[in-house]
C-alpha atoms as a PDB file:
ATOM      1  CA  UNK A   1     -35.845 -21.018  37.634  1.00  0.00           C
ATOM      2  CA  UNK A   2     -37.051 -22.227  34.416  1.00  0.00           C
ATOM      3  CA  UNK A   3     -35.057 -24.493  31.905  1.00  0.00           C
ATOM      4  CA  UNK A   4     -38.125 -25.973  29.899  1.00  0.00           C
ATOM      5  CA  UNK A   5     -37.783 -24.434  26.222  1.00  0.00           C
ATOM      6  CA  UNK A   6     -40.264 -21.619  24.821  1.00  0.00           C
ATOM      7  CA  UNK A   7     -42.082 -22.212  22.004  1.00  0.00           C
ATOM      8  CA  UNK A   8     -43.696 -19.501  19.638  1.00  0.00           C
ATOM      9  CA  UNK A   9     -46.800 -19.873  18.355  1.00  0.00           C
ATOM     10  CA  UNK A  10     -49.609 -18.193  15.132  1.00  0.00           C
ATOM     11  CA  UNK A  11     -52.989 -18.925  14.808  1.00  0.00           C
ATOM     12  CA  UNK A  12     -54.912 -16.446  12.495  1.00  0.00           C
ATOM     13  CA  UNK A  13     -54.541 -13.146  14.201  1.00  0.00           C
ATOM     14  CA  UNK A  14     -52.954 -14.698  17.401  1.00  0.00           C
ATOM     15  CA  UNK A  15     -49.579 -14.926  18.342  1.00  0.00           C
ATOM     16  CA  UNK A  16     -47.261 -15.255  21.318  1.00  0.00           C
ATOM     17  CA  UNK A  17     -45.434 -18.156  23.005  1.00  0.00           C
ATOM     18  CA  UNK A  18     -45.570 -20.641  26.004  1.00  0.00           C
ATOM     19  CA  UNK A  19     -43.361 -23.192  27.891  1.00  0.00           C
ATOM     20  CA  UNK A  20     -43.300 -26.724  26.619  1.00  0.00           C
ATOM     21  CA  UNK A  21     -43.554 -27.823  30.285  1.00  0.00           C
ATOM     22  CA  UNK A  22     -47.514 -27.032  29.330  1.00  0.00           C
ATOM     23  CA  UNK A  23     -47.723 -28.219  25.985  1.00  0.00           C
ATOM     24  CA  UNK A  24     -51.328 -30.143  26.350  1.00  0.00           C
ATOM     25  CA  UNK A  25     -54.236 -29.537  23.321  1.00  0.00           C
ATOM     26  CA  UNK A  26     -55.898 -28.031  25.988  1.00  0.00           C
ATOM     27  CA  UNK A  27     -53.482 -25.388  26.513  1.00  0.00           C
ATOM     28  CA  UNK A  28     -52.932 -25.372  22.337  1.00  0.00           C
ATOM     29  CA  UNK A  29     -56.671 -24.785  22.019  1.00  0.00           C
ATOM     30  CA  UNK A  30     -56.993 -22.140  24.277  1.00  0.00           C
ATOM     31  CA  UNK A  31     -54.159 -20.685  22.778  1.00  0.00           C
ATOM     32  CA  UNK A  32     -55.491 -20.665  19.032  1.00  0.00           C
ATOM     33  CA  UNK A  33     -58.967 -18.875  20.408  1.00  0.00           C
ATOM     34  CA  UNK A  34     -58.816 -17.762  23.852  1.00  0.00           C
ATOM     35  CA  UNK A  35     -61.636 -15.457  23.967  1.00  0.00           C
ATOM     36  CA  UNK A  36     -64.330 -18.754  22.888  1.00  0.00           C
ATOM     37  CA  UNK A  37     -62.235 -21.762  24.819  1.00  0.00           C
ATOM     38  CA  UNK A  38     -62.616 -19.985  28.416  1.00  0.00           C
ATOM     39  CA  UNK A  39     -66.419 -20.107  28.134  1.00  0.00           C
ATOM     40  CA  UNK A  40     -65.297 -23.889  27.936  1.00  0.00           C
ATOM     41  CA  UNK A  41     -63.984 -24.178  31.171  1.00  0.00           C
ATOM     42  CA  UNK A  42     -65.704 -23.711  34.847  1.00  0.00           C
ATOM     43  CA  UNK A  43     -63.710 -20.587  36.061  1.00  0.00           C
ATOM     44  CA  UNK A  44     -63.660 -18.240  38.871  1.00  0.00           C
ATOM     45  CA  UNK A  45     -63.605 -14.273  38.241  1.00  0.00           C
ATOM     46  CA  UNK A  46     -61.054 -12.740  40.614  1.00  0.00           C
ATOM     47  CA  UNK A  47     -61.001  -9.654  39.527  1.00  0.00           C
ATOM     48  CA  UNK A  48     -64.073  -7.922  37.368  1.00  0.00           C
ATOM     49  CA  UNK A  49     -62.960  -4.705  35.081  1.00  0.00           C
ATOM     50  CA  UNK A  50     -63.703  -3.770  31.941  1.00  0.00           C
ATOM     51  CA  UNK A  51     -60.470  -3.312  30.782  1.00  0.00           C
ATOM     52  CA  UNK A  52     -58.433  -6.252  32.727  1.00  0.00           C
ATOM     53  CA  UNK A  53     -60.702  -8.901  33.806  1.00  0.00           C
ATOM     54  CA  UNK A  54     -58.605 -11.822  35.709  1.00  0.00           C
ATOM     55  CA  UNK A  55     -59.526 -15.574  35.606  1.00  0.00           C
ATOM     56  CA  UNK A  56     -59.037 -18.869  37.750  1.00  0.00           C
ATOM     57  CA  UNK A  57     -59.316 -21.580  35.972  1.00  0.00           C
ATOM     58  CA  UNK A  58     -58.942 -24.518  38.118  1.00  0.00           C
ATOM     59  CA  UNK A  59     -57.155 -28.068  36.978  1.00  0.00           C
ATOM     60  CA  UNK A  60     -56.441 -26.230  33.768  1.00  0.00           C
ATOM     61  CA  UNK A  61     -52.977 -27.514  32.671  1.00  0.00           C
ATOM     62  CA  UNK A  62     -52.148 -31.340  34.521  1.00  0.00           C
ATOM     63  CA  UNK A  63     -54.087 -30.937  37.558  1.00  0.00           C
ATOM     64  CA  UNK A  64     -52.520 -27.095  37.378  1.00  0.00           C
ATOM     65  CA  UNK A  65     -54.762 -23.960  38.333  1.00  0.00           C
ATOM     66  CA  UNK A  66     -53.743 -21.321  36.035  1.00  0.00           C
ATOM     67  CA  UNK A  67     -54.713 -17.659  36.273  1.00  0.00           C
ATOM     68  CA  UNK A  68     -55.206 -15.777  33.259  1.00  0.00           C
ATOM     69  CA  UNK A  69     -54.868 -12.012  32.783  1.00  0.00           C
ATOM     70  CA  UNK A  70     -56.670 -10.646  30.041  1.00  0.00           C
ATOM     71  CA  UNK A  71     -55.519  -6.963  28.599  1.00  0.00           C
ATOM     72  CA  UNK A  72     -58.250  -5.121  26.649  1.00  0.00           C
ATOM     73  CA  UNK A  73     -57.558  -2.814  24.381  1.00  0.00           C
ATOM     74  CA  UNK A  74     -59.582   0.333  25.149  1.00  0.00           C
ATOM     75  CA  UNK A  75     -59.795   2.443  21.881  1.00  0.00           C
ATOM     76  CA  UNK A  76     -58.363   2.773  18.204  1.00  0.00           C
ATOM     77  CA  UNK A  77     -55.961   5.176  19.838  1.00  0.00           C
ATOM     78  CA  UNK A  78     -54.981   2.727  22.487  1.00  0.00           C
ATOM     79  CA  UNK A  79     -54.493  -0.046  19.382  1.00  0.00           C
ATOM     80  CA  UNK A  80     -51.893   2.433  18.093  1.00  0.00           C
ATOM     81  CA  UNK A  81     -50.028   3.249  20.898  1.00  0.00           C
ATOM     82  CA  UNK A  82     -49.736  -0.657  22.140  1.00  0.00           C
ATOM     83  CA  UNK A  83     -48.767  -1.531  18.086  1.00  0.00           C
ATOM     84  CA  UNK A  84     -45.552   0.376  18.544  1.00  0.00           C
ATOM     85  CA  UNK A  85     -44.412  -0.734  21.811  1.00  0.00           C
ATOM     86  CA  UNK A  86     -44.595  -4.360  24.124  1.00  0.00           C
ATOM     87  CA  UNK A  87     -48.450  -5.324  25.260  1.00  0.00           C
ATOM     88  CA  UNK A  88     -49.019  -5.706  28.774  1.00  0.00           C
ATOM     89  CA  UNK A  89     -48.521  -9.711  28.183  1.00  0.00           C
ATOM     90  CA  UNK A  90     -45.909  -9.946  26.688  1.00  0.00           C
ATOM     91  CA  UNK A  91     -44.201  -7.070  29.521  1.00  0.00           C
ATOM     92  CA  UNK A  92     -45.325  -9.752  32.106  1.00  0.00           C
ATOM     93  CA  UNK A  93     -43.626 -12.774  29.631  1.00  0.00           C
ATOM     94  CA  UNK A  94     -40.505 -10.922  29.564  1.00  0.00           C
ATOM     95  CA  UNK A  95     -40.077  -9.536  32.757  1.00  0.00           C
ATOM     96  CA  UNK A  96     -40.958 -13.399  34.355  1.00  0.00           C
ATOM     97  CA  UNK A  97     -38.241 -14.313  32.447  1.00  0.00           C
ATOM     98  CA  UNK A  98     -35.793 -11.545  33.873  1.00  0.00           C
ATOM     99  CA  UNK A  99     -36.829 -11.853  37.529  1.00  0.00           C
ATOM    100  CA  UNK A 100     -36.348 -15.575  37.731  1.00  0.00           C
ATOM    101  CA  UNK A 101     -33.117 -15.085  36.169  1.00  0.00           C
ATOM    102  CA  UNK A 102     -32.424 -12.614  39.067  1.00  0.00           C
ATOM    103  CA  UNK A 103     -33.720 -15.136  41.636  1.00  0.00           C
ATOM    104  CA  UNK A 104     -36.658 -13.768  42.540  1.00  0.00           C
ATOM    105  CA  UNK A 105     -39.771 -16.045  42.625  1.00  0.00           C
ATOM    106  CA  UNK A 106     -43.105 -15.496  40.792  1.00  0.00           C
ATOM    107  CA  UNK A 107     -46.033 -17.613  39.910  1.00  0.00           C
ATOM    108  CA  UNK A 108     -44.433 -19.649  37.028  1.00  0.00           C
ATOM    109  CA  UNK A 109     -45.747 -18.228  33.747  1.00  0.00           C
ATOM    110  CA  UNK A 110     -47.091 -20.495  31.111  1.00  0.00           C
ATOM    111  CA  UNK A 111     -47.960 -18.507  27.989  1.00  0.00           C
ATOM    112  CA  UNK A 112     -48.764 -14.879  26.439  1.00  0.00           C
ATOM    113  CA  UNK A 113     -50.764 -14.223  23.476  1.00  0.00           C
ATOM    114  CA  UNK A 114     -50.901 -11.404  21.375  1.00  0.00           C
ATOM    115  CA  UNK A 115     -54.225 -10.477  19.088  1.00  0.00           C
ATOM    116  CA  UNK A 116     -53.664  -8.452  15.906  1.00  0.00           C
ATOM    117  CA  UNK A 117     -56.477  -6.492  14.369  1.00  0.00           C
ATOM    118  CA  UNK A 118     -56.931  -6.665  10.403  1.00  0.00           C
ATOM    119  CA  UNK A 119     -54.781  -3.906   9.522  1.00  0.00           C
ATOM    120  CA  UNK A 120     -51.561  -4.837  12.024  1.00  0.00           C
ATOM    121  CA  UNK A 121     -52.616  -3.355  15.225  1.00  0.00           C
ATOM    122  CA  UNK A 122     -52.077  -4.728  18.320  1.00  0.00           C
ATOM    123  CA  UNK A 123     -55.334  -5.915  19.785  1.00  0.00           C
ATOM    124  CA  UNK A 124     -55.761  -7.509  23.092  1.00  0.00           C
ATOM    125  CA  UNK A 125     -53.672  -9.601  24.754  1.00  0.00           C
ATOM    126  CA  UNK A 126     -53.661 -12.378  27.648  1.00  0.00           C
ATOM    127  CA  UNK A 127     -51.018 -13.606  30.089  1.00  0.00           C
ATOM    128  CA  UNK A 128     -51.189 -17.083  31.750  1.00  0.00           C
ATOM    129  CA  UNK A 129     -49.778 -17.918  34.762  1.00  0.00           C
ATOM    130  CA  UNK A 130     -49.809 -21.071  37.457  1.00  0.00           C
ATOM    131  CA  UNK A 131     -51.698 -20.217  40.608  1.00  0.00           C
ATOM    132  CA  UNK A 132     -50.315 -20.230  43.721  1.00  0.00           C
ATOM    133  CA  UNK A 133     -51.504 -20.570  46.977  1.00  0.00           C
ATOM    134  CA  UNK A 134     -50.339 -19.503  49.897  1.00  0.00           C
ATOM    135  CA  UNK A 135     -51.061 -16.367  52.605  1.00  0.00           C
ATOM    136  CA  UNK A 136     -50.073 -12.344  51.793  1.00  0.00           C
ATOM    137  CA  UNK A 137     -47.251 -11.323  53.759  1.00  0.00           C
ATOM    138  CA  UNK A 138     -49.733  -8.965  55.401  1.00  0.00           C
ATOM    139  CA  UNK A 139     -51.827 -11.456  56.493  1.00  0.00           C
ATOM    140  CA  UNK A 140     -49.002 -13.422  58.216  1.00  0.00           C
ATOM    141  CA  UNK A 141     -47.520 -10.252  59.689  1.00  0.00           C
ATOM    142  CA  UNK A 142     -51.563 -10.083  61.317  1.00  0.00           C
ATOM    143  CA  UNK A 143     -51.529 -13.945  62.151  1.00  0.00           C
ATOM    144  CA  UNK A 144     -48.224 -14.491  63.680  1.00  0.00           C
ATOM    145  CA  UNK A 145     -46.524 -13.993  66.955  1.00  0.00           C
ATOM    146  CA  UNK A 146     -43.053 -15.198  65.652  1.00  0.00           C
ATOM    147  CA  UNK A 147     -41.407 -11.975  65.562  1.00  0.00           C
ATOM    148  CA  UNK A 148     -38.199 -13.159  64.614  1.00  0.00           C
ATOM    149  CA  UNK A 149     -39.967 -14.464  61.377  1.00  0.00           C
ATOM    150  CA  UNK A 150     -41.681 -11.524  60.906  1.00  0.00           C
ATOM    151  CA  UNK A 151     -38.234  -9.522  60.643  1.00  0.00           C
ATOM    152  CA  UNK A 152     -37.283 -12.235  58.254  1.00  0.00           C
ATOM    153  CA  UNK A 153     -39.911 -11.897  56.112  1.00  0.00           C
ATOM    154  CA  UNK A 154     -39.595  -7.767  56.147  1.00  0.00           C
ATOM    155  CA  UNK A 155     -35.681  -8.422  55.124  1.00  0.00           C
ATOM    156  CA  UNK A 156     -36.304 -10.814  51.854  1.00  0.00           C
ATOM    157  CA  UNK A 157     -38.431  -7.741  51.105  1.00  0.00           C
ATOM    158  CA  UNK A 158     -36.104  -5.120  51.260  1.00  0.00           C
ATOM    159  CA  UNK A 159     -33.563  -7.573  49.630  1.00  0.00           C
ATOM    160  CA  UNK A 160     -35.966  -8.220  46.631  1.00  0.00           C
ATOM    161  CA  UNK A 161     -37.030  -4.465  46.541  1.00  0.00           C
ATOM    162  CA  UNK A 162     -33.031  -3.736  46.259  1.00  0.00           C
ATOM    163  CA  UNK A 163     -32.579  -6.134  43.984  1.00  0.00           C
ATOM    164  CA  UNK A 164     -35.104  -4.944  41.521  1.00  0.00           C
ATOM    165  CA  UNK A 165     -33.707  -1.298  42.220  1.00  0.00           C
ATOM    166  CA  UNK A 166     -30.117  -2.398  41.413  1.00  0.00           C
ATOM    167  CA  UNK A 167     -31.432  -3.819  38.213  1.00  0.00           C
ATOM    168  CA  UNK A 168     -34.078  -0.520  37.086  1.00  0.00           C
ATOM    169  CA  UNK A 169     -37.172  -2.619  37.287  1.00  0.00           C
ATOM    170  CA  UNK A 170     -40.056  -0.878  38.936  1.00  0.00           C
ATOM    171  CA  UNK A 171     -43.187  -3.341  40.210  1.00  0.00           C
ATOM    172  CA  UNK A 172     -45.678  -0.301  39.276  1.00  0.00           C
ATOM    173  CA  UNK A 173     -48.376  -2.131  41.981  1.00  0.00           C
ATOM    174  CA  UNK A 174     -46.164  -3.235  44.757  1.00  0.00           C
ATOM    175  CA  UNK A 175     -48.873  -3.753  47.802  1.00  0.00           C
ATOM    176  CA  UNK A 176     -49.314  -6.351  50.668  1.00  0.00           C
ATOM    177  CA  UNK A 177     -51.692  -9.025  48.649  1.00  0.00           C
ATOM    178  CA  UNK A 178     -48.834  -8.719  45.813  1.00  0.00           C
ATOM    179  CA  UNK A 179     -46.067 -10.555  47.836  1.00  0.00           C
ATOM    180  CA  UNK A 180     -47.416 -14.409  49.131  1.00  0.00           C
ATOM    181  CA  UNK A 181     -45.423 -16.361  51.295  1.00  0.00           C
ATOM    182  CA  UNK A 182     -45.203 -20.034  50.202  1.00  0.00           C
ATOM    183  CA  UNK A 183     -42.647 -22.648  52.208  1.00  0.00           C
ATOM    184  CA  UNK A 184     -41.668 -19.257  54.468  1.00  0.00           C
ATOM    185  CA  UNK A 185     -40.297 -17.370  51.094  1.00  0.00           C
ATOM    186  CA  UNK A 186     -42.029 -14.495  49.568  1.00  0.00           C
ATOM    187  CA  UNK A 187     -42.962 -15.119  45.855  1.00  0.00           C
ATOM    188  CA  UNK A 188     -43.269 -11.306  44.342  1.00  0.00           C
ATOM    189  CA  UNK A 189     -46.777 -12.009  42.044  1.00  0.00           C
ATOM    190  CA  UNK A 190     -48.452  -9.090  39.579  1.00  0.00           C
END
């Protein structure tokens, strides 16, 4: 659960927020011009797309691997339709928020940022995250004999699944390499 404070940030046509637990001029750098201060850095690619590329960027924050999750915005028409409602960021800021407070663990999240285009359209956006490391659930199911375990695991599933039911949130991309287990406890991730 987090208790470190949020703090909001603007930088020219950037805006969002970030836990003070973080607050390093590295991370206030990237934050001010994301797009130019990842070129900085020696990072990993996890996932090419055109549309929602995904970074590693090891030792980023205190010795912290961060992953960052970078939203493109496709088309004008896309612009408009993300202006009037939450980016894909700041959906993943919020809903980090709401699922700790539920008790179910996530890679702690570290900042969003919102772009702007000149004329008050939402632009792009980018969601920061710790890495964590640690095997899918699948591939322990694969690896382990402990059956007893293995039911374990399959429970805190259903449990979390319920849980988010209960509560009307929907994962949207709810697959094996989504749920990690780290110190025998599944950490829901995406």
């Amino acid at each position: 659960h987090m208790s470190d404070k949020v703090e909001s940030f603007a930088h020219e046509k950037l805006r969002g927020q970030y836990r003070t637990r973080y607050h390093t001029q590295k991370l206030l750098k990237f934050l001010a011009d994301p797009e130019n201060q990842l070129e900085k850095y020696d990072y990993e690619v996890l996932k090419r797309s055109q549309t929602q590329p995904v970074y590693l960027v090891p030792d980023f924050i205190e010795n912290r691997s961060v992953v960052i999750k970078r939203y493109k915005t496709k088309n004008a028409w896309h612009a408009l339709r993300r202006t009037v409602r939450r980016s894909r960021a700041e959906n993943c800021w919020i809903y980090a928020d709401i699922l700790q407070n539920l008790g179910v663990a996530i890679a702690p999240p570290v900042a969003y940022i919102q772009e702007f285009l000149g004329v008050g359209l939402k632009g792009g956006s980018w969601y920061l995250s710790e890495l964590l490391v640690g095997p899918s659930w699948l591939d322990h199911l694969r690896d382990s004999s402990d059956y007893t375990f293995q039911e374990h695991v399959v429970e805190q599933i259903i449990d979390t699944l319920q849980l988010l039911w209960r509560h009307h949130i929907t994962h949207g991309d709810m697959k094996g390499s989504n749920i990690m287990l780290i110190n025998n406890q599944i950490v829901v991730l995406d």
